[in-house]
N, C-alpha and C. Protein backbone atom coordinates (compact mmCIF):
# COMPACT_ATOMS: atom_id res chain seq x y z
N UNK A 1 87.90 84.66 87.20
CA UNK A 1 88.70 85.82 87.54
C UNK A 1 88.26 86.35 88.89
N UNK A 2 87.71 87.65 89.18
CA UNK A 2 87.70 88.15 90.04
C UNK A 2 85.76 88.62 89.64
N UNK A 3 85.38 89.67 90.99
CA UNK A 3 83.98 90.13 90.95
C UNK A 3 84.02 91.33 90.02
N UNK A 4 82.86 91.14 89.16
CA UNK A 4 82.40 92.89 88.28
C UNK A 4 82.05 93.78 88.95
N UNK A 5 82.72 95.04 89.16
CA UNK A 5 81.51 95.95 89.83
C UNK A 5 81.54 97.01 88.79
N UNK A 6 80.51 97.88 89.12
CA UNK A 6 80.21 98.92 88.19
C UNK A 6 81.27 100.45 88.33
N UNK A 7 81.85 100.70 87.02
CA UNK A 7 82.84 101.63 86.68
C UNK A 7 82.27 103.00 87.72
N UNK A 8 81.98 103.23 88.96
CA UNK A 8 81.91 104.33 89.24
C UNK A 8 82.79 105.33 89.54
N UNK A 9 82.96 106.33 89.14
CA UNK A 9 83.83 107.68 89.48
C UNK A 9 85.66 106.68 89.19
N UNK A 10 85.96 106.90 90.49
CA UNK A 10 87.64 106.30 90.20
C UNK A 10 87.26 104.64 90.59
N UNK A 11 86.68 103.93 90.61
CA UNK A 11 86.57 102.21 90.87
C UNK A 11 87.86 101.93 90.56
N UNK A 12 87.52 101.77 89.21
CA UNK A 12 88.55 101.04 88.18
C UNK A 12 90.03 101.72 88.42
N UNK A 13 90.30 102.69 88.60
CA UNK A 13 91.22 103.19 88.67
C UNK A 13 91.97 103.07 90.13
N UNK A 14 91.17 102.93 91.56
CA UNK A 14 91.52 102.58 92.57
C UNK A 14 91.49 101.33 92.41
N UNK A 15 91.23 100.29 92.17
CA UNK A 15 91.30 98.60 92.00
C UNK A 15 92.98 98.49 91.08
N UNK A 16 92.93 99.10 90.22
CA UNK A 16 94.11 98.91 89.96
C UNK A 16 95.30 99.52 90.34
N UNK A 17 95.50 100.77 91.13
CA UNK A 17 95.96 101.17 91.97
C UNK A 17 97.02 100.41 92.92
N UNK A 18 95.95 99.48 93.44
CA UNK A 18 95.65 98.77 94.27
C UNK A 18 96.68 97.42 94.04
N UNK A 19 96.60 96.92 92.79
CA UNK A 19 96.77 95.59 92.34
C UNK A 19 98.81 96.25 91.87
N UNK A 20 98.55 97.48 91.24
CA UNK A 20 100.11 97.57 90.96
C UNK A 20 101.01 97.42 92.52
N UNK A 21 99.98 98.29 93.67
CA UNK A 21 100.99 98.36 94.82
C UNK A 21 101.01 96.92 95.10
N UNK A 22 100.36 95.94 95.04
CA UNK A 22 100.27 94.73 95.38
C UNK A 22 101.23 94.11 94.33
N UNK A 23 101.57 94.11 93.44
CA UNK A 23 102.70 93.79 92.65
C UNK A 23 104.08 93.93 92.70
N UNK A 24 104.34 95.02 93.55
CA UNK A 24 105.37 96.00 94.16
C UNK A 24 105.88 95.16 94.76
N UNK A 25 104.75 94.70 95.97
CA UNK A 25 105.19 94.06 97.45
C UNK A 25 105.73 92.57 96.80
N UNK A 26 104.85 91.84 95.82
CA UNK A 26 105.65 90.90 95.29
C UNK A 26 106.57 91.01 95.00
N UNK A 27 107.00 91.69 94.32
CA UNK A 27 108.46 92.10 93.51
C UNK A 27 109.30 92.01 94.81
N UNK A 28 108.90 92.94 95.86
CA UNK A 28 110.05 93.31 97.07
C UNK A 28 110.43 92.16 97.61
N UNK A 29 109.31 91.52 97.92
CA UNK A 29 109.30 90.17 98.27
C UNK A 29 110.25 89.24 97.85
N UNK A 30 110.04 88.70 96.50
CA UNK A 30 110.81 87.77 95.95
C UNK A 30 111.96 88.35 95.79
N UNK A 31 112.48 89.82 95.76
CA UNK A 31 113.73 90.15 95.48
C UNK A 31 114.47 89.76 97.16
N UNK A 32 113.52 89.83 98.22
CA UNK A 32 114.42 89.73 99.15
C UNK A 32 114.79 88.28 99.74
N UNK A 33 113.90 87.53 99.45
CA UNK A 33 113.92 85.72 99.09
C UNK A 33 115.28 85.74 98.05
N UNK A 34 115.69 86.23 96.89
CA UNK A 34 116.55 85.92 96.55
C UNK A 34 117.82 86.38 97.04
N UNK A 35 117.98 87.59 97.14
CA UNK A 35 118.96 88.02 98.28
C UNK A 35 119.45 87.11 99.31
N UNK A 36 118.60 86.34 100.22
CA UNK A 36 118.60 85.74 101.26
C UNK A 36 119.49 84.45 100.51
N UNK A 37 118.45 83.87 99.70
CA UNK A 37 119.45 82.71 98.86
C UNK A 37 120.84 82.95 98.18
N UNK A 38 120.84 84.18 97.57
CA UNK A 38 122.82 84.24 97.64
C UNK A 38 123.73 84.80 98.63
N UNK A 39 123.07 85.14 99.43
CA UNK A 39 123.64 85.65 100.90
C UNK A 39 124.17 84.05 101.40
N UNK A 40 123.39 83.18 101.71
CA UNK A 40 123.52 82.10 102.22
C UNK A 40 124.01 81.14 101.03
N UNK A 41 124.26 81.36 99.92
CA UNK A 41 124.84 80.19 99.46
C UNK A 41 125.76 80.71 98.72
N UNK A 42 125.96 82.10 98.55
CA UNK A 42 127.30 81.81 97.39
C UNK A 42 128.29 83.04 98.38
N UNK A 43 127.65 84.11 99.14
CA UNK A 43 128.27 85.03 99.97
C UNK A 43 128.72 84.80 101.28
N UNK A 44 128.29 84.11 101.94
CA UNK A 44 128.68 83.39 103.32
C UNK A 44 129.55 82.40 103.45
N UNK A 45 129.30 81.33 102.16
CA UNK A 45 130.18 80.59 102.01
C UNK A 45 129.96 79.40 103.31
N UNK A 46 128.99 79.12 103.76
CA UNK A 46 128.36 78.25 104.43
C UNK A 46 128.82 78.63 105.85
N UNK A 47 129.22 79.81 106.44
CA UNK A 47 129.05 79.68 107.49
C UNK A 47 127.78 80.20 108.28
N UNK A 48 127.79 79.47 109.20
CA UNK A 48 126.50 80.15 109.92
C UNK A 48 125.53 81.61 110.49
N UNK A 49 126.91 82.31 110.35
CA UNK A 49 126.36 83.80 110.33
C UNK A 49 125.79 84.28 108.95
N UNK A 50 126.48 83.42 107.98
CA UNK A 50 125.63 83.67 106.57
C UNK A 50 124.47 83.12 106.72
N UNK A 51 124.48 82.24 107.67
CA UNK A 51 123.24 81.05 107.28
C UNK A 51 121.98 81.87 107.60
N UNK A 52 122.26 82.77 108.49
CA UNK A 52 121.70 83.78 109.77
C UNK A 52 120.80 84.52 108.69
N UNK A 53 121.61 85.27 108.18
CA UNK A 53 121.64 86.58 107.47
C UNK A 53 120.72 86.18 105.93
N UNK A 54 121.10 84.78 105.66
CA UNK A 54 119.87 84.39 104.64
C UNK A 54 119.12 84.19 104.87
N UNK A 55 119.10 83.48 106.43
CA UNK A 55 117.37 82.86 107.11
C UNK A 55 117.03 84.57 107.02
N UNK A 56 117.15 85.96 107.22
CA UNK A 56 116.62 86.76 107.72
C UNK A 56 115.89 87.09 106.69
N UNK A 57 116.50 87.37 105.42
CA UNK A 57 116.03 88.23 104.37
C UNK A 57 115.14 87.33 103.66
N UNK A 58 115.46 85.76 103.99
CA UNK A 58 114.36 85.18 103.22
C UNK A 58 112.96 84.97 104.02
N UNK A 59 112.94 85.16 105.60
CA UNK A 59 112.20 85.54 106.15
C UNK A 59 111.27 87.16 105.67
N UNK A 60 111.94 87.59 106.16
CA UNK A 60 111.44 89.13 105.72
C UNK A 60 110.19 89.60 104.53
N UNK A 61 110.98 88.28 103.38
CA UNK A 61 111.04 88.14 101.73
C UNK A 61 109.59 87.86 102.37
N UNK A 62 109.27 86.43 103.02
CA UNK A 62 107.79 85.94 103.02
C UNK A 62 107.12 86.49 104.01
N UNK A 63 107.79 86.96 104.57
CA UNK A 63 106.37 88.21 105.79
C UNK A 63 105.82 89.48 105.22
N UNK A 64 106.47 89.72 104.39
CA UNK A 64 106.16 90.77 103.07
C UNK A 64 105.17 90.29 102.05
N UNK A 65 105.58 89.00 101.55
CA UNK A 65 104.28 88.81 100.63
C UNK A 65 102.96 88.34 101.50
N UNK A 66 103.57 87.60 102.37
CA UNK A 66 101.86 87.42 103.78
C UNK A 66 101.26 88.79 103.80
N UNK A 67 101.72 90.12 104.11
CA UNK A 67 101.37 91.51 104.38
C UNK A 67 100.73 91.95 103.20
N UNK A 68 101.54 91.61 101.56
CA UNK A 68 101.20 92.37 101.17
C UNK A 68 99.47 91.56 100.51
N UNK A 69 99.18 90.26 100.62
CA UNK A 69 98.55 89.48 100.08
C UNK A 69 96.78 89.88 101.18
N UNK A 70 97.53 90.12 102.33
CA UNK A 70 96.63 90.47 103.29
C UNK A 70 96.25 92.26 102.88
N UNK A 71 96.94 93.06 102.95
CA UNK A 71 96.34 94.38 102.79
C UNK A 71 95.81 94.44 101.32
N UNK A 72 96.00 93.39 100.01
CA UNK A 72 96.02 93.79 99.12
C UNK A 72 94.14 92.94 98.81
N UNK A 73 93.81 92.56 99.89
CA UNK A 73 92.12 92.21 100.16
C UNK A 73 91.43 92.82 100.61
N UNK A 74 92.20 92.96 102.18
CA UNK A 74 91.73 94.39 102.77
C UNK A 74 91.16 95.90 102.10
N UNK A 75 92.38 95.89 101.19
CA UNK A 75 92.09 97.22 100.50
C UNK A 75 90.70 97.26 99.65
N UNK A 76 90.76 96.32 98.77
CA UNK A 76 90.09 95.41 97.61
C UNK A 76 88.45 95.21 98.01
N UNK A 77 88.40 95.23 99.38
CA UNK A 77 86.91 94.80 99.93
C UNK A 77 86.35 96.42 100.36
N UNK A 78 87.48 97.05 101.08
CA UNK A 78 86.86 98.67 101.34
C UNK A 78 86.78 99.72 100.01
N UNK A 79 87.53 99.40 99.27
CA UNK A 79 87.30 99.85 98.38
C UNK A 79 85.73 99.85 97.63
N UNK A 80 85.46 98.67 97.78
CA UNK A 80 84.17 98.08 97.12
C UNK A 80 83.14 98.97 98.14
N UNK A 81 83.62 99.13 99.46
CA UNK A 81 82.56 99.69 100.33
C UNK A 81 82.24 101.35 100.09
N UNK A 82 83.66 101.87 99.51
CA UNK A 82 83.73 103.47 99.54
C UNK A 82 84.87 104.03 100.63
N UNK A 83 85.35 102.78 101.10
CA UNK A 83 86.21 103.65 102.05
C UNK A 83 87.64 103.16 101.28
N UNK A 84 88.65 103.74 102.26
CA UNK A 84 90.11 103.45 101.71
C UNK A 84 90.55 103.46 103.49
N UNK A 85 91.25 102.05 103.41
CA UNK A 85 91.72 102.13 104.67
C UNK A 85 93.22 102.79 104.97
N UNK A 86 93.26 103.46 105.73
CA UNK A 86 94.79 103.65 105.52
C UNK A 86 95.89 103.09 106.53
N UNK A 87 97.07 102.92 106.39
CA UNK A 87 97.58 101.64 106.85
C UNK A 87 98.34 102.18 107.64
N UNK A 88 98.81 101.87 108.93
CA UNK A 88 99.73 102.62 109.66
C UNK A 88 100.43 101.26 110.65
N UNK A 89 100.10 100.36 111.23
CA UNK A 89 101.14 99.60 111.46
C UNK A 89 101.66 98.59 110.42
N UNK A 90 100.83 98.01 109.33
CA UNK A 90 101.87 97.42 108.88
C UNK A 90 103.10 97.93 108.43
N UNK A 91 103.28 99.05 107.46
CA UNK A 91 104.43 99.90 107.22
C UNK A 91 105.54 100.36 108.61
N UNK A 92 104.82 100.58 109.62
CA UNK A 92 105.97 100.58 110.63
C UNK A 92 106.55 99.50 111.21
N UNK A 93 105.61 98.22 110.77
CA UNK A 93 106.80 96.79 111.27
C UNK A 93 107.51 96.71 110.14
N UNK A 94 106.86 96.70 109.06
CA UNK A 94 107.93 96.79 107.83
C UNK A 94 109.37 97.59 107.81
N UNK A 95 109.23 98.49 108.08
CA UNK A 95 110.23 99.67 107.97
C UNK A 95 110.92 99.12 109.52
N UNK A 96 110.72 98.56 110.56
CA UNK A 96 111.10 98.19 111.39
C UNK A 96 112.13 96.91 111.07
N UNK A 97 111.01 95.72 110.86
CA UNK A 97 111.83 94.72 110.35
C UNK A 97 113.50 95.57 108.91
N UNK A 98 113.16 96.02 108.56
CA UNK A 98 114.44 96.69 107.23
C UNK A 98 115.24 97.04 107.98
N UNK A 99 115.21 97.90 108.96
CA UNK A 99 116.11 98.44 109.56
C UNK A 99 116.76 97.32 110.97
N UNK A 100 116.22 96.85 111.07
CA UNK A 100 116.54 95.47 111.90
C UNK A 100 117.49 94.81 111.03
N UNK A 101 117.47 94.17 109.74
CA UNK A 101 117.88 93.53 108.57
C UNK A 101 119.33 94.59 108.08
N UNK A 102 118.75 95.25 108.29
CA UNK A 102 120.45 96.60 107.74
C UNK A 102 120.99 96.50 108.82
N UNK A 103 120.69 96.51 110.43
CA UNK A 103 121.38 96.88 111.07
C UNK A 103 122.14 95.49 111.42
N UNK A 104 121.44 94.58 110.87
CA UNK A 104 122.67 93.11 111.32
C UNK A 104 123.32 93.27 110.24
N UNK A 105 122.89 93.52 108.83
CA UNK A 105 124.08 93.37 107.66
C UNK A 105 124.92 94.20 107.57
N UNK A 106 124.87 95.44 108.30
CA UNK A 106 126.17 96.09 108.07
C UNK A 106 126.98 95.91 109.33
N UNK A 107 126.46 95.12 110.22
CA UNK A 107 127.19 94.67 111.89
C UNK A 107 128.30 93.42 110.95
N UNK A 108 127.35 92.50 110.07
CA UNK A 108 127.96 91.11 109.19
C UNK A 108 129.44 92.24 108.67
N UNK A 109 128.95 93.01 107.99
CA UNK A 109 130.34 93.72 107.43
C UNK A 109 131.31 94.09 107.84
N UNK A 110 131.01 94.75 108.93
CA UNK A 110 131.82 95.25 109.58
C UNK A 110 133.03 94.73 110.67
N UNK A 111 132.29 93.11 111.07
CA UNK A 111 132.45 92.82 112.14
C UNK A 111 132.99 90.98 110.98
């Protein structure tokens, strides 16, 4: 499994904390990997702007679980130290990349 450490004050309770937000990002993840796959295969209907619009979200899908697999160690090791790191660019490429991703899919709609 993983390392024992000793139940101090909130440990246990920040480790798992920790592991639900890291579950989250999976979830977001694979939901946007699948998105991407019916975007591009049953909503586009094989044309290439679909093809676009699935490469994006299934992109997105795996730069999300890279992020969340990476902060969800990060966290996991400072934690162990006493600190809590707090995160400020990954969430703004995130929220960057989304709004990048909305702003071509509702351009796809519209246009």
């Amino acid at each position: 499994m993983g390392d024992v450490v000793e139940n101090l004050a909130s440990t246990a309770r920040d480790h798992l904390a920790n592991e639900r937000t890291f579950l989250a990002w999976v979830r977001t993840a694979l939901g946007l990997v699948g998105l991407g796959v019916v975007i591009e295969r049953w909503v586009a209907g094989g044309e290439r702007l679909g093809l676009l619009a699935g490469l994006a979200f299934i992109s997105f899908g795996g730069l999300s679980l890279i992020y969340a697999v990476g902060r969800y160690l990060w966290v996991a090791k400072n934690l162990e130290r006493g600190l809590f790191p707090v995160a400020i660019r990954g969430p703004v490429v995130v929220a960057i990349g989304a709004l990048f991703v909305t702003v071509a899919s509702m351009l796809y709609i519209l246009l």
